[in-house]
N, C-alpha and C. Protein backbone atom coordinates (compact mmCIF):
# COMPACT_ATOMS: atom_id res chain seq x y z
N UNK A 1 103.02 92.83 82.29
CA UNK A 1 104.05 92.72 83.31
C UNK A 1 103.94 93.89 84.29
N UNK A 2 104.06 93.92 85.43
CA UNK A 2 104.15 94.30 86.74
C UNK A 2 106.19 94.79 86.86
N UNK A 3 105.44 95.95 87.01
CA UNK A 3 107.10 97.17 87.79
C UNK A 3 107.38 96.98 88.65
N UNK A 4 108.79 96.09 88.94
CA UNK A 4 108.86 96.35 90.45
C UNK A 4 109.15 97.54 91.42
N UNK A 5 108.43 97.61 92.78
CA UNK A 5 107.58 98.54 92.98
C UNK A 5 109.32 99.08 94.65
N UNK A 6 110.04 100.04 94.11
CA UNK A 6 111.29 100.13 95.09
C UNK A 6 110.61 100.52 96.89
N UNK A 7 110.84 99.96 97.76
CA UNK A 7 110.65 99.89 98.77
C UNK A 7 111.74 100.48 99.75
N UNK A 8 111.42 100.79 101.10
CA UNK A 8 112.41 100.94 101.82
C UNK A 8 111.74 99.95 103.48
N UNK A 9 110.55 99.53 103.45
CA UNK A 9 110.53 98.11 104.28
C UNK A 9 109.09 98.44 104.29
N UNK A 10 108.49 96.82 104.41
CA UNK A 10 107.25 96.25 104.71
C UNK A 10 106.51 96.46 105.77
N UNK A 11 105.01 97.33 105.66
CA UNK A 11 104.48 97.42 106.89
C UNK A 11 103.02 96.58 106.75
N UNK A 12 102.43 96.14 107.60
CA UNK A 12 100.74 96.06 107.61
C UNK A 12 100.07 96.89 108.60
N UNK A 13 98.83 97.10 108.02
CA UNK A 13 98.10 97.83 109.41
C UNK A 13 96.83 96.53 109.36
N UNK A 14 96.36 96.34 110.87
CA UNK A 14 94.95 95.30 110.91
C UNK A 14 93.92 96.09 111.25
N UNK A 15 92.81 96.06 111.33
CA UNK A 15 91.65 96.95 111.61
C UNK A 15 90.13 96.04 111.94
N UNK A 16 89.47 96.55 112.64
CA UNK A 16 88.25 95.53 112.84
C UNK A 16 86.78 96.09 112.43
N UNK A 17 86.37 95.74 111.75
CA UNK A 17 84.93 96.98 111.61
C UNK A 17 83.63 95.48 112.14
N UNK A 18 82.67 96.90 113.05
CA UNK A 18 81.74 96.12 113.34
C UNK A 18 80.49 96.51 112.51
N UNK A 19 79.29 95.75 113.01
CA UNK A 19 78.14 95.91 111.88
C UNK A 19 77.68 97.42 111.70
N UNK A 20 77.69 97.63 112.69
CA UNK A 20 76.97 99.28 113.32
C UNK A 20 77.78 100.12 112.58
N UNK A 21 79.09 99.93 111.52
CA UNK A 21 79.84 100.49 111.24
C UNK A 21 81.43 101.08 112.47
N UNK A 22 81.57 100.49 113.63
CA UNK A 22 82.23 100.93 114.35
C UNK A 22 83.58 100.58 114.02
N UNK A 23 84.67 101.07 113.65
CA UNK A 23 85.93 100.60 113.60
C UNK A 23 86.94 100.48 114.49
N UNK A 24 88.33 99.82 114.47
CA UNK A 24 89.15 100.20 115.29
C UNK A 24 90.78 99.48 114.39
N UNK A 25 91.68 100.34 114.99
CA UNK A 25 93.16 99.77 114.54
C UNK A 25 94.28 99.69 115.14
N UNK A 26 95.02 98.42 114.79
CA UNK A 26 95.68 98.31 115.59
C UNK A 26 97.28 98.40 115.24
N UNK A 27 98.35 99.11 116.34
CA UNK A 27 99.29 99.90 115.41
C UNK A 27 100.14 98.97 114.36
N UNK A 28 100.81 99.98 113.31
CA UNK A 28 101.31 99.30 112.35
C UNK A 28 102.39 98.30 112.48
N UNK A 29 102.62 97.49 112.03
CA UNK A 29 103.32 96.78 112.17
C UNK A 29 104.88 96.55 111.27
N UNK A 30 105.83 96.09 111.46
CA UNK A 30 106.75 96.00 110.39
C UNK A 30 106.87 94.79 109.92
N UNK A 31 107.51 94.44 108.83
CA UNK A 31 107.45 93.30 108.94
C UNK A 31 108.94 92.89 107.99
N UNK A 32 109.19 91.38 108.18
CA UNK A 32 110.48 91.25 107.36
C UNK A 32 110.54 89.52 106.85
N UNK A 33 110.66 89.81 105.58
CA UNK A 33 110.14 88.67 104.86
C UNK A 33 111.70 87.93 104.64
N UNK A 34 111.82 86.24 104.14
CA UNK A 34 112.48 85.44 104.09
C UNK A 34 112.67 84.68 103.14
N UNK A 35 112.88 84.79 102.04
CA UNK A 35 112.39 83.49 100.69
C UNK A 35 111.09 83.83 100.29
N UNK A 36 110.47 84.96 100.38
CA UNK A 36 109.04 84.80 100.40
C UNK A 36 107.89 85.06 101.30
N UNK A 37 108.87 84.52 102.23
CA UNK A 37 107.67 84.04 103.39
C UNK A 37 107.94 85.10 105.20
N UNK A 38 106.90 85.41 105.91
CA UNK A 38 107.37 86.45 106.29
C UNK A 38 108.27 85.60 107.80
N UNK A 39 109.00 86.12 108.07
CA UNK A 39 109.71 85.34 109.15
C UNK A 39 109.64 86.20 110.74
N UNK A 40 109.59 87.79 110.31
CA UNK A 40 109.82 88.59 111.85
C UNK A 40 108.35 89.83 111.89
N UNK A 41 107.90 90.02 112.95
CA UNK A 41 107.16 91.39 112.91
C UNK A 41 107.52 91.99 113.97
N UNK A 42 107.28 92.88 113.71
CA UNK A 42 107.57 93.97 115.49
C UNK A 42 106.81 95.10 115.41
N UNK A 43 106.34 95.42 116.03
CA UNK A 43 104.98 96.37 116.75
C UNK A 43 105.41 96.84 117.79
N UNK A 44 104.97 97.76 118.18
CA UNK A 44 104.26 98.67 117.32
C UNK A 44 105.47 99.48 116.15
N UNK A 45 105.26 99.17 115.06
CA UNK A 45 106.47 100.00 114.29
C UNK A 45 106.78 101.26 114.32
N UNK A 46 108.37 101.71 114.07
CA UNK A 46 108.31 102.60 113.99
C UNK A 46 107.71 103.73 112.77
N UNK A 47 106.80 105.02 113.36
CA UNK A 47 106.11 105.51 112.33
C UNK A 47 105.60 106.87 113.13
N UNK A 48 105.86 107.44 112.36
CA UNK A 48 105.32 108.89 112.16
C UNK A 48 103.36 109.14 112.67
N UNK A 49 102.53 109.73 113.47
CA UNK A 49 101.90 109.85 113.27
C UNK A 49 100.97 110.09 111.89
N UNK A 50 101.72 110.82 111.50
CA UNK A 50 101.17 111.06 110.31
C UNK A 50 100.99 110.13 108.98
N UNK A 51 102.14 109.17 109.19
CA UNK A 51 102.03 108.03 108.39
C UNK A 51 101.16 106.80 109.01
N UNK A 52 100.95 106.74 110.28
CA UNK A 52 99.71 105.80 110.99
C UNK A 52 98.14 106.09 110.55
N UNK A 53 98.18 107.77 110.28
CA UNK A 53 96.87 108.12 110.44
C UNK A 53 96.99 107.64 108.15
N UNK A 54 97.65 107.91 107.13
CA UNK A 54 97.58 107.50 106.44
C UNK A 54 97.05 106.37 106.04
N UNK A 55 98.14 105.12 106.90
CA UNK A 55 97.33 103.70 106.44
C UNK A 55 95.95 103.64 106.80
N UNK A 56 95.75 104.06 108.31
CA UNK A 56 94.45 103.84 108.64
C UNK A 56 93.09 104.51 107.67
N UNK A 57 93.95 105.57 106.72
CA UNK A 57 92.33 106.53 105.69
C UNK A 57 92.22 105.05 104.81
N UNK A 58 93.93 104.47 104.38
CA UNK A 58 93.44 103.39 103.66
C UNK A 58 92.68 102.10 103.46
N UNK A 59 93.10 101.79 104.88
CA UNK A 59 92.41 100.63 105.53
C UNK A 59 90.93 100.82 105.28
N UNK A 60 90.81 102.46 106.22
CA UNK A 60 89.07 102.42 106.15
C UNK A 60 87.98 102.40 105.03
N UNK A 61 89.10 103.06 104.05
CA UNK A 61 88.14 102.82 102.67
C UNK A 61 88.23 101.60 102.02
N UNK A 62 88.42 100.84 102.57
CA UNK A 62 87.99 99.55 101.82
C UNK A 62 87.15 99.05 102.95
N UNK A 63 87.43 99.05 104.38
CA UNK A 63 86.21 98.61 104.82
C UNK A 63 84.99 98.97 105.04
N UNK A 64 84.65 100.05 104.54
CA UNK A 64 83.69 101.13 104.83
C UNK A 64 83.44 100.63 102.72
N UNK A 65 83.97 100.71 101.71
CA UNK A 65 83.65 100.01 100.35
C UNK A 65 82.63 99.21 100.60
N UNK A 66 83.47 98.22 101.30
CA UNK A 66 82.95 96.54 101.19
C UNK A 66 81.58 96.24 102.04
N UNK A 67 81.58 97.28 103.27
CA UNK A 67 80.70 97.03 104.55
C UNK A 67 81.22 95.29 105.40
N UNK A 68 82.53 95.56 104.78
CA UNK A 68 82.76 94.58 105.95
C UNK A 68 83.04 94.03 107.20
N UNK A 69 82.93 93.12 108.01
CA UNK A 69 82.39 92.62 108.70
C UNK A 69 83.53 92.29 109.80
N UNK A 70 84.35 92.14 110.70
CA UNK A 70 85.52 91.29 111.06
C UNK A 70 86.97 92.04 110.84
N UNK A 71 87.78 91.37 110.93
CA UNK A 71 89.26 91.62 110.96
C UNK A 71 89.73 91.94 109.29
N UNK A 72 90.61 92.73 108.90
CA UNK A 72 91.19 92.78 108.25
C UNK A 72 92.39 93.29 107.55
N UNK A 73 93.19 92.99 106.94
CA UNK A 73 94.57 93.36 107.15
C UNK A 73 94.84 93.94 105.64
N UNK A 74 95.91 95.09 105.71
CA UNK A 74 96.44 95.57 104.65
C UNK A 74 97.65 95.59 104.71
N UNK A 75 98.58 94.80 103.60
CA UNK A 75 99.82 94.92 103.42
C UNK A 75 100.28 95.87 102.42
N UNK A 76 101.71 96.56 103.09
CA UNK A 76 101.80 98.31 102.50
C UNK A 76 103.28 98.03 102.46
N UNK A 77 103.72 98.80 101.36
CA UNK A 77 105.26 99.34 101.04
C UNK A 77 105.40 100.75 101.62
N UNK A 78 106.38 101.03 102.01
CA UNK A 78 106.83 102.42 102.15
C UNK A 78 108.17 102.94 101.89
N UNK A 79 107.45 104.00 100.75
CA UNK A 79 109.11 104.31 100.34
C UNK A 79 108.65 105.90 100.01
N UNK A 80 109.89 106.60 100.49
CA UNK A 80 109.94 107.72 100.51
C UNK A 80 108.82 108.49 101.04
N UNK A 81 108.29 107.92 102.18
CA UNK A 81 107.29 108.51 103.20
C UNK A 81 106.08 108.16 102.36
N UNK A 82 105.63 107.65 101.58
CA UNK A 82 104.70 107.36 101.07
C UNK A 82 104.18 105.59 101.40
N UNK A 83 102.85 105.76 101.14
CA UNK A 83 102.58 104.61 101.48
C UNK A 83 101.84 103.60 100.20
N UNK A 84 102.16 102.60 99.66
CA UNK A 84 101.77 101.75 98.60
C UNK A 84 101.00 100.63 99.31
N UNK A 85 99.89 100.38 98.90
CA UNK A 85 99.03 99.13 99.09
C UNK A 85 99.77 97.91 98.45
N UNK A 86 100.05 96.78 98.77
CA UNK A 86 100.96 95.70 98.40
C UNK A 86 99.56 94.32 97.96
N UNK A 87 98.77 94.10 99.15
CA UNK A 87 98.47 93.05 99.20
C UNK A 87 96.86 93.10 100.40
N UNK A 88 96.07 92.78 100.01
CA UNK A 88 94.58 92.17 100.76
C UNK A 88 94.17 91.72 101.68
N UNK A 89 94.11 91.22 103.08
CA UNK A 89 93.73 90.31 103.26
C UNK A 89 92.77 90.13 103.92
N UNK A 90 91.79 90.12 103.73
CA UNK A 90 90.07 89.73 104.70
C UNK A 90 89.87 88.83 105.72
N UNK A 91 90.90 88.70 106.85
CA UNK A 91 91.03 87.65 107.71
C UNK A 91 91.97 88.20 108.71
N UNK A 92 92.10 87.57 109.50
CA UNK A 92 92.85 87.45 110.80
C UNK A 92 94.28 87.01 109.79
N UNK A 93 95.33 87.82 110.39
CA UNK A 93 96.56 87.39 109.44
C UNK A 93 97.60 87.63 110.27
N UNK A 94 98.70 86.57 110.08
CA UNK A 94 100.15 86.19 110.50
C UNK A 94 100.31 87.21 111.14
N UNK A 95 100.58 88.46 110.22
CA UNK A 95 101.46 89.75 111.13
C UNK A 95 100.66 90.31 112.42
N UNK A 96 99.44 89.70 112.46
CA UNK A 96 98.91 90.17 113.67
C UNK A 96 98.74 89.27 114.75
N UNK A 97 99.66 88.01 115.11
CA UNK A 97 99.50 86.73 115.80
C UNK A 97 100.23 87.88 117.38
N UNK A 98 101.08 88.56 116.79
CA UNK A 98 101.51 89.58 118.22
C UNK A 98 100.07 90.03 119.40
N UNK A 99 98.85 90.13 118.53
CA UNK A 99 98.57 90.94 119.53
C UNK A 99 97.65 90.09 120.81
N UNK A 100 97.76 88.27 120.28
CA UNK A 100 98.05 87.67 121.30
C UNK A 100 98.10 87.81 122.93
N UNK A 101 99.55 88.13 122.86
CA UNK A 101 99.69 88.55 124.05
C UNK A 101 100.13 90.49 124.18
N UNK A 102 100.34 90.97 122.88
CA UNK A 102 101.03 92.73 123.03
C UNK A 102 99.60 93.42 122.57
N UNK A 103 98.41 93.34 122.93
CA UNK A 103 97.45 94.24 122.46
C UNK A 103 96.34 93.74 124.02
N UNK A 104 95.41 95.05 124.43
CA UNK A 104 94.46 94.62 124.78
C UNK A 104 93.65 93.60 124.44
N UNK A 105 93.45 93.62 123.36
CA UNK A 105 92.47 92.63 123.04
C UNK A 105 92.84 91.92 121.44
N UNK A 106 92.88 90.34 121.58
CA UNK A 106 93.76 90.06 120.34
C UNK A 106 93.05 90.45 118.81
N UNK A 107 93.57 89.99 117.64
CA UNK A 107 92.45 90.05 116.46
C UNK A 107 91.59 89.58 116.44
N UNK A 108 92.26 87.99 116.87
CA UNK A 108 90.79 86.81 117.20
C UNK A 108 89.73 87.43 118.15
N UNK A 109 90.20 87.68 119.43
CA UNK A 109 88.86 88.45 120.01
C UNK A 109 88.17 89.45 119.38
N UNK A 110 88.93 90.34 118.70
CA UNK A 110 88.19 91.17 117.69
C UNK A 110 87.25 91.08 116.87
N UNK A 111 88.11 89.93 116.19
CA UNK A 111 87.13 89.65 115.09
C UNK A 111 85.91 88.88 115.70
N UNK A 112 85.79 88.40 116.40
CA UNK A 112 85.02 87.19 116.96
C UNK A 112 83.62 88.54 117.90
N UNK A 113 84.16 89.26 118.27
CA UNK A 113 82.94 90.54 118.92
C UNK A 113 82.44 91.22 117.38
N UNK A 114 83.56 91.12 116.72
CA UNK A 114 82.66 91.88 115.19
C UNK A 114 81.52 90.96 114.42
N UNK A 115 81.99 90.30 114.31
CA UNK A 115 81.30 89.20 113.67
C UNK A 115 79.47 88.90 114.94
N UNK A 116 79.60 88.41 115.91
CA UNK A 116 78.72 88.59 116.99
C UNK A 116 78.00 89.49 117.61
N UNK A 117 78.18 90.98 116.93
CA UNK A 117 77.58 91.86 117.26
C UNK A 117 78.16 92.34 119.05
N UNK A 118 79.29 91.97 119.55
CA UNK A 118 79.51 92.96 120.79
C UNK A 118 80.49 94.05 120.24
N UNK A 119 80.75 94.33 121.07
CA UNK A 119 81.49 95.47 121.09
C UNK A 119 82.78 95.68 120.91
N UNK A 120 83.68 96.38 120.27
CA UNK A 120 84.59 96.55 119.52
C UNK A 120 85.83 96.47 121.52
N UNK A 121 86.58 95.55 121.20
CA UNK A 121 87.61 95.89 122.30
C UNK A 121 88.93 96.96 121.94
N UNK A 122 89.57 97.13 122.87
CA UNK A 122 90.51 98.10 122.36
C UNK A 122 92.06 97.38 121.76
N UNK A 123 92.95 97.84 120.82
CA UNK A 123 93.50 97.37 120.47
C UNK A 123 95.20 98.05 120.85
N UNK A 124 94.86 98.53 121.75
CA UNK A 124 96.29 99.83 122.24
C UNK A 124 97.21 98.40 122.47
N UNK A 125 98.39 98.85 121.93
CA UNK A 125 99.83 97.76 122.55
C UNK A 125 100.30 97.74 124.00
N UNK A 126 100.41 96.73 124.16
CA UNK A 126 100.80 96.76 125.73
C UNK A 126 102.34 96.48 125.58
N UNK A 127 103.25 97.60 125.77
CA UNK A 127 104.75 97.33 125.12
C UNK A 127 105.46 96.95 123.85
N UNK A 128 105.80 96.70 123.46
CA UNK A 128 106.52 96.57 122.37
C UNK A 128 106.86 94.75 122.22
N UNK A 129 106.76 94.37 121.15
CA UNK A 129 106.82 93.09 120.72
C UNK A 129 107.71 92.79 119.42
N UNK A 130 108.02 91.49 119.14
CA UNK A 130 108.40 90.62 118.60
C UNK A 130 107.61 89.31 118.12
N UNK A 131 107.49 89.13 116.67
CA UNK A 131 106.48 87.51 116.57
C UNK A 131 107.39 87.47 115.49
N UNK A 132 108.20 86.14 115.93
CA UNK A 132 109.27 85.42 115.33
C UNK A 132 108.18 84.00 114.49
N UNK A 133 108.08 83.72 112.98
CA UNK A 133 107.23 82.48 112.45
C UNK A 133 108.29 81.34 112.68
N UNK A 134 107.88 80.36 113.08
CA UNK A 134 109.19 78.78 113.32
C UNK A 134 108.32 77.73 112.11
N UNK A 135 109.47 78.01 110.61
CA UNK A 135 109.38 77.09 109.87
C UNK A 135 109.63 76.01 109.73
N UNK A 136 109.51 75.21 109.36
CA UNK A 136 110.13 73.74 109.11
C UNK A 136 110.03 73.08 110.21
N UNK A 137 110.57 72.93 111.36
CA UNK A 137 110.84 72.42 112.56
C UNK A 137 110.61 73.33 114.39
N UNK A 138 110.03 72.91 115.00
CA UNK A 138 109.51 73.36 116.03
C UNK A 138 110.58 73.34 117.29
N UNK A 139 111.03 74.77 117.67
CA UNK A 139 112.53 74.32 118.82
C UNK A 139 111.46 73.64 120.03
N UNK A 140 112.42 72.74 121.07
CA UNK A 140 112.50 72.59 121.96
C UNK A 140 111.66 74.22 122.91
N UNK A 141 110.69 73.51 123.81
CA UNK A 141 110.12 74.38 124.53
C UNK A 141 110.41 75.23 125.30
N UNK A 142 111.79 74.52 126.09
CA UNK A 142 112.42 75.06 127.00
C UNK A 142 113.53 75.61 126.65
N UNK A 143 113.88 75.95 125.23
CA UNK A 143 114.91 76.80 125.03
C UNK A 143 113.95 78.47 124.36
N UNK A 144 112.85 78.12 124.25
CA UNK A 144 112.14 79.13 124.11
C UNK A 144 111.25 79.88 125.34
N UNK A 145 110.94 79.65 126.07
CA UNK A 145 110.32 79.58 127.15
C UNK A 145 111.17 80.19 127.97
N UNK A 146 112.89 80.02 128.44
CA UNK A 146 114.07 80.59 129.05
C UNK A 146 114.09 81.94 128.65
N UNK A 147 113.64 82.20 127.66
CA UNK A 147 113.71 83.98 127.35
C UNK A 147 112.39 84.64 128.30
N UNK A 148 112.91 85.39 129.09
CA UNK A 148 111.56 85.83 129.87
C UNK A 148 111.08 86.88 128.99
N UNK A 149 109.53 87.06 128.73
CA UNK A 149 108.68 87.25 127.85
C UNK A 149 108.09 87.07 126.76
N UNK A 150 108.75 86.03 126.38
CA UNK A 150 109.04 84.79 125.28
C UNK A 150 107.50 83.87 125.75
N UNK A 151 106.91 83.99 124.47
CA UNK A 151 105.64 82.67 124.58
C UNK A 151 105.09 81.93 122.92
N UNK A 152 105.44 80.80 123.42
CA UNK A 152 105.40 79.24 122.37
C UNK A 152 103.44 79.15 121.66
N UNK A 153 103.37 79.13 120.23
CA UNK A 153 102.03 78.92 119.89
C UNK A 153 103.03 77.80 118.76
N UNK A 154 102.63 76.80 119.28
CA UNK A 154 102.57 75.48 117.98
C UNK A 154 101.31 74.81 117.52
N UNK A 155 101.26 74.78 116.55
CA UNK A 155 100.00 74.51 115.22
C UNK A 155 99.59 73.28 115.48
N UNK A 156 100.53 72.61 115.86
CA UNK A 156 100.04 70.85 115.82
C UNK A 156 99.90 70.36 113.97
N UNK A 157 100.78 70.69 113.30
CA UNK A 157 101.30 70.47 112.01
C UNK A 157 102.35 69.72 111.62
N UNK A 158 101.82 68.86 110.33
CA UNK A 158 103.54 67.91 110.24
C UNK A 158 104.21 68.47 109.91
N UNK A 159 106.02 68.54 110.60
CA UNK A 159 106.62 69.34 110.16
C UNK A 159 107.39 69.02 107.92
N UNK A 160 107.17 70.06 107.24
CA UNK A 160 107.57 70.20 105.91
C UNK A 160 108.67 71.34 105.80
N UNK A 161 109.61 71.47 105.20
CA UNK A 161 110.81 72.72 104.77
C UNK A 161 109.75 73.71 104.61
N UNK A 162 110.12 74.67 105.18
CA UNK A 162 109.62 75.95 105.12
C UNK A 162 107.75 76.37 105.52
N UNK A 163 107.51 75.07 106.30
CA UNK A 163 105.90 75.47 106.62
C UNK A 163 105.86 75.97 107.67
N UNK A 164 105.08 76.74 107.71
CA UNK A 164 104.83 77.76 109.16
C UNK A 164 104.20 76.58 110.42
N UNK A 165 105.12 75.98 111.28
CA UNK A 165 104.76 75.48 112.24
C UNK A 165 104.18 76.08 113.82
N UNK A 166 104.12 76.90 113.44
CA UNK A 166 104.01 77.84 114.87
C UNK A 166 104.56 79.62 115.12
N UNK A 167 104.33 79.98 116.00
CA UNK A 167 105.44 81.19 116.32
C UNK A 167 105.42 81.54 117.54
N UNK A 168 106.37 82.12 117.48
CA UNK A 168 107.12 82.84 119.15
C UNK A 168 107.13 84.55 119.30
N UNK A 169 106.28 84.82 120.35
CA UNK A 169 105.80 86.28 120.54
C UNK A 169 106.78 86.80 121.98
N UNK A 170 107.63 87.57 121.58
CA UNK A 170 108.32 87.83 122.46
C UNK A 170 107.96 89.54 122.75
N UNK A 171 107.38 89.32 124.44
CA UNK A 171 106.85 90.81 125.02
C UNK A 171 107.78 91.71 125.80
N UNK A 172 108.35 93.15 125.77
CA UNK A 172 108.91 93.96 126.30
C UNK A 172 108.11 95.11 126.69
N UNK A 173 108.54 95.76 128.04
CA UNK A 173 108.51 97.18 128.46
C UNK A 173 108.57 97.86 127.34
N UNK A 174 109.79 97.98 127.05
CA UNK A 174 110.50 98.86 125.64
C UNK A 174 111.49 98.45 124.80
N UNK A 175 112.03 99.57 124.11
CA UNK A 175 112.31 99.15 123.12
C UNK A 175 114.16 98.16 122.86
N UNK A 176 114.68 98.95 124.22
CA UNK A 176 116.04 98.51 124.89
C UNK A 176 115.45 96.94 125.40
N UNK A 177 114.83 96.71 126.68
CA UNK A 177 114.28 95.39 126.92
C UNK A 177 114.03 94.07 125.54
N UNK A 178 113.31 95.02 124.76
CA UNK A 178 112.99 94.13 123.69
C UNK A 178 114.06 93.34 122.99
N UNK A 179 115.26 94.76 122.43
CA UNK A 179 116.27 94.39 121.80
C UNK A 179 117.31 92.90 122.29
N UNK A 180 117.14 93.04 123.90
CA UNK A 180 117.96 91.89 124.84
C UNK A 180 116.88 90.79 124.50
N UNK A 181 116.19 90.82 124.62
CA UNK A 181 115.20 89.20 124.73
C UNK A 181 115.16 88.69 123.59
N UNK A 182 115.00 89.97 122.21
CA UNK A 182 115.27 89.07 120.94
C UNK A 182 116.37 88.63 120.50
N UNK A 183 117.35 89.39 121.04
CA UNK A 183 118.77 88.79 121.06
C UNK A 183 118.98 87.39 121.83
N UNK A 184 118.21 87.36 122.55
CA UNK A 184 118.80 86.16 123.58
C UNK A 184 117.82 84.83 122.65
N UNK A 185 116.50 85.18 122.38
CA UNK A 185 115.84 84.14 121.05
C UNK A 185 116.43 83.74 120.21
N UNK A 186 116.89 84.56 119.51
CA UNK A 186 117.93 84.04 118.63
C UNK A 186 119.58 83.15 118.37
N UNK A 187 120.17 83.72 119.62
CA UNK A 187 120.74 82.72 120.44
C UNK A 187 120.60 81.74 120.55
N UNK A 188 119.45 81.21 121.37
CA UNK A 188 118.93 80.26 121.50
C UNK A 188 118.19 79.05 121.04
N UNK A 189 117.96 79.63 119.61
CA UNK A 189 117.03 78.94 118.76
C UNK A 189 117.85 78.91 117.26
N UNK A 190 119.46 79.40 117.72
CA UNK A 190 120.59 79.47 116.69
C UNK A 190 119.66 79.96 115.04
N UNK A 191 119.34 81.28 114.78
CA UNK A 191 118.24 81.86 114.13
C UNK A 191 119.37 83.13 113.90
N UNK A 192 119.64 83.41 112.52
CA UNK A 192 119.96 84.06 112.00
C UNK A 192 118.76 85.67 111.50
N UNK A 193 119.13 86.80 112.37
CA UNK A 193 117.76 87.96 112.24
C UNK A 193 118.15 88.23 110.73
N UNK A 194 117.28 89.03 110.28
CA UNK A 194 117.04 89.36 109.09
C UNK A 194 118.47 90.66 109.05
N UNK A 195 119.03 90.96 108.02
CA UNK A 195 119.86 92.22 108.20
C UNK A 195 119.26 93.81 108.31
N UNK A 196 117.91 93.74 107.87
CA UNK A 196 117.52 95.17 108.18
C UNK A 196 116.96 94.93 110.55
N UNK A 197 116.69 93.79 110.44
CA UNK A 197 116.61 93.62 112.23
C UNK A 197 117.79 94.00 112.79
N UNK A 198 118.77 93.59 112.54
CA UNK A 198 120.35 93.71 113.04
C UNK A 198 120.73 94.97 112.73
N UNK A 199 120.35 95.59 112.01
CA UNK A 199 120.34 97.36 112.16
C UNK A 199 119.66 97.75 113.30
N UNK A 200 118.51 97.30 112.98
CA UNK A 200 117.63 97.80 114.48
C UNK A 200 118.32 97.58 115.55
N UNK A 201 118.63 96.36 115.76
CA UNK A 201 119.19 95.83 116.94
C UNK A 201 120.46 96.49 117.69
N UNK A 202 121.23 97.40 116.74
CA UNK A 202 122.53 98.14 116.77
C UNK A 202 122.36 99.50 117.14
N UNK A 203 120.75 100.22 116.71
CA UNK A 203 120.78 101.05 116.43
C UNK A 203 120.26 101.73 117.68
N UNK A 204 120.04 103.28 117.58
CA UNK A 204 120.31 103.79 119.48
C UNK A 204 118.53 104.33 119.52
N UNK A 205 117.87 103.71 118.30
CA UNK A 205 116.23 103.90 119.09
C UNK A 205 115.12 102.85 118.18
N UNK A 206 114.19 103.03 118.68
CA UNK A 206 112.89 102.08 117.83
C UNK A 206 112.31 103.25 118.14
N UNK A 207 111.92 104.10 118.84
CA UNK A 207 110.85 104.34 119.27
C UNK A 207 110.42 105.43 117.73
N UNK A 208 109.19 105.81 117.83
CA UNK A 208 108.51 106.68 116.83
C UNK A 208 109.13 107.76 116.13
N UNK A 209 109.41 108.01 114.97
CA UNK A 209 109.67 109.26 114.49
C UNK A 209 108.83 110.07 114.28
């Protein structure tokens, strides 16, 4: 049996390594899970330099282990400034569907120059984001779309209770901007935020500690 392991919230970091050995990462992310399943991320999270440059020693030693190839993601606990490895993943993954439209260059492009031998793009955030997952049922376009910086990715999936049909990447200046547009998403898409979000949402900063 497995200890459960006390947390104070969910982060991932993604990273891209190319053949030549070249790496790159892209900032951490938060994340906030639902039944299981993850429902909110927001990027760039808040985090300490010093805790960014952490995940990233972790990240790299497994891709620099493996010599692998492409995108890959590490899911991390953090509690008490420390950082716990949670979970694997050797792929392009959910918590990184943000960088879409909030990164120079997305994972998919990433991974897709790693894999092909070009050149590593950059992964710096372009403002601050939101990637809301839409389970079960897919809103109406135009009640998503009305949030300015708000943008619709649907799967083309039958809709089932609780399957990831799509998600909604909502882009801000900062961290005030952000707070209004995800407020107004939620509104709109009658979406109950997670209660550690609604702290955020109350609270008088996001930006970096």
């Amino acid at each position: 049996l497995e200890a459960w392991v006390p947390f104070e919230r969910e982060l991932s970091i993604l990273a891209v390594r190319a053949a030549d050995g070249a790496r790159a990462f892209y900032p951490l992310t938060e994340n906030h899970h639902q039944q299981g399943c993850l429902r909110l991320s927001l990027a760039p999270a808040r985090a300490s330099g010093e805790l960014s440059l952490h995940a990233e020693a972790m990240v790299t030693a497994l891709l620099d282990e493996l010599e692998y190839v492409g995108v890959l993601a590490l899911e991390l606990f953090e509690h008490d400034g420390r950082l716990l490895a949670n979970e694997l993943a050797p792929r392009v993954h959910n918590s990184g569907h943000w960088t879409i439209e909030g990164a120079e260059t997305s994972q998919f492009e990433n991974h897709l120059r790693a894999i092909t031998g070009l050149p590593l793009g950059s992964t710096r955030a372009l403002g601050t984001c939101a990637m809301l997952n839409l389970l079960g049922s897919v809103p109406p376009a135009e009640r998503v779309l009305a949030v300015p910086g708000a943008h619709l990715h649907v799967y083309g999936k039958q809709p089932a209770p609780g399957r990831k049909l799509g998600h909604v990447t909502v882009r801000a200046r900062n961290e005030a901007e952000l707070r209004q547009r995800l407020q107004q998403l939620a509104e709109r898409l009658e979406f109950v935020l997670p209660d550690a979000v609604n702290r955020w949402m109350h609270s008088s900063s996001y930006a970096s500690t």
